[in-house]
C-alpha atoms as a PDB file:
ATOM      1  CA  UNK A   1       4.774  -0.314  39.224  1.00  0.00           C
ATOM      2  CA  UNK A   2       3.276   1.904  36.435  1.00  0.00           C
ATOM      3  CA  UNK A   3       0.551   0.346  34.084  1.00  0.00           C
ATOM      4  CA  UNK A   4      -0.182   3.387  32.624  1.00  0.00           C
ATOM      5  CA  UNK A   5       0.189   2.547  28.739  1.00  0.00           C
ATOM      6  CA  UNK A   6       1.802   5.205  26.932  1.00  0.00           C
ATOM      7  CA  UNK A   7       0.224   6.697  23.872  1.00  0.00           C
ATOM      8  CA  UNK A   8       1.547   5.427  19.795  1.00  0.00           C
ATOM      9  CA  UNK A   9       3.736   8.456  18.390  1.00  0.00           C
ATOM     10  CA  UNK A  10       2.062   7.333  14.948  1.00  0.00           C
ATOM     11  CA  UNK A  11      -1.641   7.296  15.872  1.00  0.00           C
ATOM     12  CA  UNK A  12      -1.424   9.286  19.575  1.00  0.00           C
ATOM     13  CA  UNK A  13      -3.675   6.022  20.723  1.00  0.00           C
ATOM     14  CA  UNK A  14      -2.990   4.554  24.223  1.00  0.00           C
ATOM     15  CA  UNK A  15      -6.126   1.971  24.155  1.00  0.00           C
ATOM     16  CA  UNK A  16      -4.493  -0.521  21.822  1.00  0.00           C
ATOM     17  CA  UNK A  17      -0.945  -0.237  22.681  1.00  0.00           C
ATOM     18  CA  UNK A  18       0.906  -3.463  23.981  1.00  0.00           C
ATOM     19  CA  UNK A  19       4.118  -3.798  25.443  1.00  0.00           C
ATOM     20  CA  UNK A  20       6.126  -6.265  23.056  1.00  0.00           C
ATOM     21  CA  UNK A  21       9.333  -7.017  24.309  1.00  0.00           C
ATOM     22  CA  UNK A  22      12.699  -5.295  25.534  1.00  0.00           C
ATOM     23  CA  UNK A  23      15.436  -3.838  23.185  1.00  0.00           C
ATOM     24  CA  UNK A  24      18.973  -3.348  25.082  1.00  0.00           C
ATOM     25  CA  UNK A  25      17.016  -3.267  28.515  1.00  0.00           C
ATOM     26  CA  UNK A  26      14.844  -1.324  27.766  1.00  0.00           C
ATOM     27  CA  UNK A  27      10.450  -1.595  27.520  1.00  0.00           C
ATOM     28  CA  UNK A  28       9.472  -1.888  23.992  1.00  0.00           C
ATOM     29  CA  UNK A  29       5.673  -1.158  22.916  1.00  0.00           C
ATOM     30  CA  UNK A  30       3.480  -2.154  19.679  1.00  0.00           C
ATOM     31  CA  UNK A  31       0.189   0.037  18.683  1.00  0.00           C
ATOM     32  CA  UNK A  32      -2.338  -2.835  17.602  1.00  0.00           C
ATOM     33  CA  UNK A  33      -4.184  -0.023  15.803  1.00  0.00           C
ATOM     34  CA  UNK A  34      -1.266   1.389  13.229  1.00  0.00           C
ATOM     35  CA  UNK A  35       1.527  -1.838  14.111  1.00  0.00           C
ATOM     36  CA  UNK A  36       3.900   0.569  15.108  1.00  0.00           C
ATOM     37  CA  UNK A  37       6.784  -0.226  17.639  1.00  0.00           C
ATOM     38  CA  UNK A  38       7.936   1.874  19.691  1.00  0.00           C
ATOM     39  CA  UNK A  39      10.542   2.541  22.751  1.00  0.00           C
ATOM     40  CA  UNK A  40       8.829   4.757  24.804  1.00  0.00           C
ATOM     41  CA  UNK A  41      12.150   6.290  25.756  1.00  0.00           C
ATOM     42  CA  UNK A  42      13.442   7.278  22.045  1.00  0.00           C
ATOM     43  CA  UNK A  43      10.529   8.928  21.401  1.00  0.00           C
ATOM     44  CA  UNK A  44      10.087  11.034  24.112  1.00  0.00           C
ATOM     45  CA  UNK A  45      13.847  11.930  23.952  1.00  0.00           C
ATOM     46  CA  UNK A  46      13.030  12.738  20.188  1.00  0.00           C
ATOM     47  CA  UNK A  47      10.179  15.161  20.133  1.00  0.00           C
ATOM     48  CA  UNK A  48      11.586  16.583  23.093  1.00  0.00           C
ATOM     49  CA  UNK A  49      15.317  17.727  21.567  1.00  0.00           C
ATOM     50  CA  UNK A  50      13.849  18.987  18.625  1.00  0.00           C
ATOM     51  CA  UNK A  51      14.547  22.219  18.798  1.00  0.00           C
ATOM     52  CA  UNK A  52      17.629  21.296  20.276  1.00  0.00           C
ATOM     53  CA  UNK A  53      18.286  18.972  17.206  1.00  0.00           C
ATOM     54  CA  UNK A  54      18.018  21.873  15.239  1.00  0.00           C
ATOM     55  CA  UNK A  55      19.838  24.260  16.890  1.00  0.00           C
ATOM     56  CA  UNK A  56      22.759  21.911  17.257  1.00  0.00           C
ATOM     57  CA  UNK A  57      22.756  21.172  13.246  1.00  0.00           C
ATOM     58  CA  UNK A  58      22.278  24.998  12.212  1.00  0.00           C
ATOM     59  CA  UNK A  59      25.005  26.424  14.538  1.00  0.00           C
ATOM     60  CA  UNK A  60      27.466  23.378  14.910  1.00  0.00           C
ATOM     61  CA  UNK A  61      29.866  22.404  11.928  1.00  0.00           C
ATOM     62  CA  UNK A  62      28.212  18.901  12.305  1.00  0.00           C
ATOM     63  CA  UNK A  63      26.752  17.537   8.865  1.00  0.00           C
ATOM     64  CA  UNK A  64      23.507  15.178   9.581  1.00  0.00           C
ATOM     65  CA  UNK A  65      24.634  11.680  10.591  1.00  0.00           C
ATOM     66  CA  UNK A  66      27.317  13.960  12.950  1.00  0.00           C
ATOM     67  CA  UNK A  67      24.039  15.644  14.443  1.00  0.00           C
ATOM     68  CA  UNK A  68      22.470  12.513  14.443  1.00  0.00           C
ATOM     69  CA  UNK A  69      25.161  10.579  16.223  1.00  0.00           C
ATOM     70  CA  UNK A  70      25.720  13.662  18.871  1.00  0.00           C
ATOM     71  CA  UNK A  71      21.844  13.340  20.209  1.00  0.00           C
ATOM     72  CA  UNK A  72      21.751   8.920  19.528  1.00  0.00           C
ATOM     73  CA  UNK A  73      19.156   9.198  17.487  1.00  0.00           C
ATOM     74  CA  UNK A  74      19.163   8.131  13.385  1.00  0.00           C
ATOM     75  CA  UNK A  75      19.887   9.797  10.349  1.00  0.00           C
ATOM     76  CA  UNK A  76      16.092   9.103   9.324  1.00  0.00           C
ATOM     77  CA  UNK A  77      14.739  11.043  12.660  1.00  0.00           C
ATOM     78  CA  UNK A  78      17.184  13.597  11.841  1.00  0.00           C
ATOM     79  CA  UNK A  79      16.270  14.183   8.347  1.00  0.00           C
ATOM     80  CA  UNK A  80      12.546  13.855   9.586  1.00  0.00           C
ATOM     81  CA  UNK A  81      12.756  16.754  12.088  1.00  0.00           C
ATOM     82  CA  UNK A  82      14.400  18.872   9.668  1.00  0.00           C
ATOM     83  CA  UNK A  83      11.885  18.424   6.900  1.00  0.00           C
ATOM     84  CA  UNK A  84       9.329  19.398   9.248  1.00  0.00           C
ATOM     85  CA  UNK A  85      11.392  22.734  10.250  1.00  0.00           C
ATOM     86  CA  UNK A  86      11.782  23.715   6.320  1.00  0.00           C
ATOM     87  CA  UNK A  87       7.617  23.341   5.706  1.00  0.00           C
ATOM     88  CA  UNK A  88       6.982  24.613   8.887  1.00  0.00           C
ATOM     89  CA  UNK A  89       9.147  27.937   7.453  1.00  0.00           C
ATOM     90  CA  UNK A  90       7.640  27.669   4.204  1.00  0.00           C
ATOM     91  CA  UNK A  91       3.947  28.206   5.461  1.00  0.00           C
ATOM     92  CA  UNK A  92       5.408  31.109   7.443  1.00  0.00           C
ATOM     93  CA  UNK A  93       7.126  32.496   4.343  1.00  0.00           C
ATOM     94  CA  UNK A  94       3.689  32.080   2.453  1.00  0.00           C
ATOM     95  CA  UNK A  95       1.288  33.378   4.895  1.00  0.00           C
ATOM     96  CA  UNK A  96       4.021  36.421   5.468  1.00  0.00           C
ATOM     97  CA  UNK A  97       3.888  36.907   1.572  1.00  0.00           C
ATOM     98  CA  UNK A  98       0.190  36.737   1.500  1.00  0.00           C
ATOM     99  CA  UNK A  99      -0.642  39.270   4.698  1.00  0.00           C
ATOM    100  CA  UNK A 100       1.819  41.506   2.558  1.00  0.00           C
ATOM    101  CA  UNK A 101       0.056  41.101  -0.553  1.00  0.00           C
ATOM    102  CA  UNK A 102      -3.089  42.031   1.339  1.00  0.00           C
ATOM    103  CA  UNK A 103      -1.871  45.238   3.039  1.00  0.00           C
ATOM    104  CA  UNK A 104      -0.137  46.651  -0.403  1.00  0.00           C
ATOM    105  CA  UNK A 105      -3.771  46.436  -1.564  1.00  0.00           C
ATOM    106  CA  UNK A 106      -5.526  48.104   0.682  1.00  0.00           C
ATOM    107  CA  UNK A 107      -2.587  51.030   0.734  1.00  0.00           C
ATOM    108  CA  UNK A 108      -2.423  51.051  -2.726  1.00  0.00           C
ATOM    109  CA  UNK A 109      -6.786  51.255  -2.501  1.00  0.00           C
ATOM    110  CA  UNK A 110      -6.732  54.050   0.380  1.00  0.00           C
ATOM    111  CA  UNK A 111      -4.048  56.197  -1.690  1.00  0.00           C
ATOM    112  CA  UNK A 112      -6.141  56.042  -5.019  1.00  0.00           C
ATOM    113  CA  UNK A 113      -9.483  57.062  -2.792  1.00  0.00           C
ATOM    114  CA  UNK A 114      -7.426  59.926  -1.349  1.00  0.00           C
ATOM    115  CA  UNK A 115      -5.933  61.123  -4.444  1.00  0.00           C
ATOM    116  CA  UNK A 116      -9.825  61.123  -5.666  1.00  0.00           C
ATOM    117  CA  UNK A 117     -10.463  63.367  -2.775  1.00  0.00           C
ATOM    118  CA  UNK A 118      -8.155  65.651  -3.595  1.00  0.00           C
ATOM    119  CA  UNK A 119      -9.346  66.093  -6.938  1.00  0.00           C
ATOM    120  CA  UNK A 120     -12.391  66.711  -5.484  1.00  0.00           C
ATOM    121  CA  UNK A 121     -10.899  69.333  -3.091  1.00  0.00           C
ATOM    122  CA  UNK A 122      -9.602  70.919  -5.485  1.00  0.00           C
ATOM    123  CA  UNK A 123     -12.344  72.106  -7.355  1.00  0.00           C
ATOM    124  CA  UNK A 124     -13.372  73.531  -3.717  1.00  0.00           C
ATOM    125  CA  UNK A 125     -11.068  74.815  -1.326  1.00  0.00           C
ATOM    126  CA  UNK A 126      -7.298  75.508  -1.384  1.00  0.00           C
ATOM    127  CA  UNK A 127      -6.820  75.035   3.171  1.00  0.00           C
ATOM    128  CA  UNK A 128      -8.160  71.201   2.970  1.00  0.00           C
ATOM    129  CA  UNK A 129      -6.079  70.331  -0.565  1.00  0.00           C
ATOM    130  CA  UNK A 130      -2.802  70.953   1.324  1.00  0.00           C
ATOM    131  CA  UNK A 131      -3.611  68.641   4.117  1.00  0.00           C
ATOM    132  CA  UNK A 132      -4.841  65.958   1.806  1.00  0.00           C
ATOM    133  CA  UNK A 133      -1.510  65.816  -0.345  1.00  0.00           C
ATOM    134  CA  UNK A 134       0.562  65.997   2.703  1.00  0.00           C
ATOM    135  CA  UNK A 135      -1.727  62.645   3.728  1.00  0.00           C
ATOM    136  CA  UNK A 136      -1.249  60.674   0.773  1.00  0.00           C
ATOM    137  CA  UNK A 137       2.374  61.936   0.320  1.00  0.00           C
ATOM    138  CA  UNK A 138       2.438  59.975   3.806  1.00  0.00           C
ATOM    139  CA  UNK A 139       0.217  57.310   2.376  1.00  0.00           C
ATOM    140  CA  UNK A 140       2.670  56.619  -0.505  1.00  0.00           C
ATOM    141  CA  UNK A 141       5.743  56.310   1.865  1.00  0.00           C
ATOM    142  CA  UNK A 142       4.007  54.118   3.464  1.00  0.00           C
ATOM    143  CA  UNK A 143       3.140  52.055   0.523  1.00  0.00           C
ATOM    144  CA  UNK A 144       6.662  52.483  -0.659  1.00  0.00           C
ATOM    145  CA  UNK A 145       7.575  50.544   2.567  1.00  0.00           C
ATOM    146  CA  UNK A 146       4.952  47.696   1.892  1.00  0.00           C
ATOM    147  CA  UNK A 147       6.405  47.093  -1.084  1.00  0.00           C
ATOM    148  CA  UNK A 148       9.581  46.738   0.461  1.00  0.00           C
ATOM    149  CA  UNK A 149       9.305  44.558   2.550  1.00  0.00           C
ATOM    150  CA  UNK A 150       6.210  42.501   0.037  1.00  0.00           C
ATOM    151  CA  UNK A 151      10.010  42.631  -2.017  1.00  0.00           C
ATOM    152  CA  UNK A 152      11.909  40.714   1.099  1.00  0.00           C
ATOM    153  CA  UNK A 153       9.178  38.294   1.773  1.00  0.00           C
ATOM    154  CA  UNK A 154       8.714  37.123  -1.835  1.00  0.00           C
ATOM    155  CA  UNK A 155      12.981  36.474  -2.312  1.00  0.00           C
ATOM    156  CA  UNK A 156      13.063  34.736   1.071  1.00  0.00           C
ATOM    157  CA  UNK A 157       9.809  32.872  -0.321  1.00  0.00           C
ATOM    158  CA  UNK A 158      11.762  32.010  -3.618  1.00  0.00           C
ATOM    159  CA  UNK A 159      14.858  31.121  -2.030  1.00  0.00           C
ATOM    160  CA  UNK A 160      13.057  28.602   0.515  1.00  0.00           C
ATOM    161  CA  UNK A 161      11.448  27.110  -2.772  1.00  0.00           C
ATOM    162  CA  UNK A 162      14.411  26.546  -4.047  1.00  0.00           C
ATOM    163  CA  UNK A 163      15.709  24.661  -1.495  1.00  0.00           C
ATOM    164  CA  UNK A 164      13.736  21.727  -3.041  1.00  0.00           C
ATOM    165  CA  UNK A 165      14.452  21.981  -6.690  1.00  0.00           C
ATOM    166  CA  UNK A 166      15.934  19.790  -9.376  1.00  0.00           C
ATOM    167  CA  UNK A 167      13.963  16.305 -11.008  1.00  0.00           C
ATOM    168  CA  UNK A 168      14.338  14.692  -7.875  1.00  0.00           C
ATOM    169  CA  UNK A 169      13.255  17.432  -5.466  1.00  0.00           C
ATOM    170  CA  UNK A 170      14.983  16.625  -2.633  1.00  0.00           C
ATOM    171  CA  UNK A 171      15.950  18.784   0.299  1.00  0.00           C
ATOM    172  CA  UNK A 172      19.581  20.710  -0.316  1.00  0.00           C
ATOM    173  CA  UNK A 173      20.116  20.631   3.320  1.00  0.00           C
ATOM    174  CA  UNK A 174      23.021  22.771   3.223  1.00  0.00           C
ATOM    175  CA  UNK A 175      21.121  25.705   1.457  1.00  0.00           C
ATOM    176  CA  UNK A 176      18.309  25.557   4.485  1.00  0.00           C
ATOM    177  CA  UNK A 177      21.339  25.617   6.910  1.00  0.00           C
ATOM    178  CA  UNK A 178      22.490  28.414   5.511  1.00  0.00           C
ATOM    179  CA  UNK A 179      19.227  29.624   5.133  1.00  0.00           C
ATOM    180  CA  UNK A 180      18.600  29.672   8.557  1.00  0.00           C
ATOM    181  CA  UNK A 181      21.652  31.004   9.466  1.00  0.00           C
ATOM    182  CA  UNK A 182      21.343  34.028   7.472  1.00  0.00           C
ATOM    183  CA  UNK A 183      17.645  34.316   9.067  1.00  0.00           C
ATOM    184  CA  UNK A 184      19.040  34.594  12.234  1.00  0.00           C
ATOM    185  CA  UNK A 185      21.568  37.376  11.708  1.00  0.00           C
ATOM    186  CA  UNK A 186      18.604  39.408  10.998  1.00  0.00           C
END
């Protein structure tokens, strides 16, 4: 027989957990440190199917309690994992936006230096001017593409934000479905 005690999906403590119990044959548990109780089995089966939680509820025609039915687990956990998948995209979505800003910046800082160069240049010598407008015509594209995409990361930014709007600012769980959805055709 195993004594090992299992660790408290709250706290992530194994010292104070207890066993306390059975529900429907199977060993229940109770964290002393946080008072949560536990089946060890749920939990594991939870954190486990995630992604397949997710998967199941962005590609299926199943609404949440049908989701939450199809892997026995409750509407709550369902909700729960879900949550965690939309702020988990939202930091994404901001750091994205943020590494973008960063990179227009120092494009948009390189082409200004060049384009002082070639004013330089051009006081001086015809050979070197050519080369230096062909490199910042190049530099300019390239900013031109920053932009672009600093363009597609700030509306996929605003339309995760908006996800969660209204007084209440609760989660429009069919917008992030379709959210992700559209993500994934990309």
């Amino acid at each position: 027989m195993d004594n090992k005690k299992p660790a408290c999906p709250k706290c992530n403590d194994s010292g104070s957990v207890k066993k306390n119990g059975t529900f429907r044959g199977k060993q229940r548990y109770f964290c002393g440190k946080c008072s949560k109780s536990f089946l060890l089995t749920y939990f594991a089966s939870v954190i486990e199917g995630k992604p397949k939680i997710i998967d199941t509820w962005v590609h299926g025609k199943e609404n949440l309690s049908q989701t939450a039915r199809a892997n026995s687990i409750s509407n709550y956990y369902v909700k729960k994992i879900i949550n965690e998948k939309y702020y988990s995209e939202l930091k994404e979505a901001e750091h994205s936006v943020a590494m973008q800003n960063e990179r227009k910046q120092k494009a948009e800082e390189i082409v200004s230096q060049s384009e002082r160069q070639l004013q330089e240049l051009a006081k001086h010598s015809y050979g070197k001017k050519q080369a230096l407008e062909a490199r910042i015509t190049e530099l300019k594209e390239k900013l031109a593409k920053c932009e672009k995409l600093l363009k597609d990361d700030n509306r996929e930014l605003k339309e995760l934000k908006e996800i969660k709007e209204g007084p209440s600012r609760r989660m429009n769980y069919s917008k992030f479905k379709k959210f992700l959805r559209k993500r994934e055709k990309k």
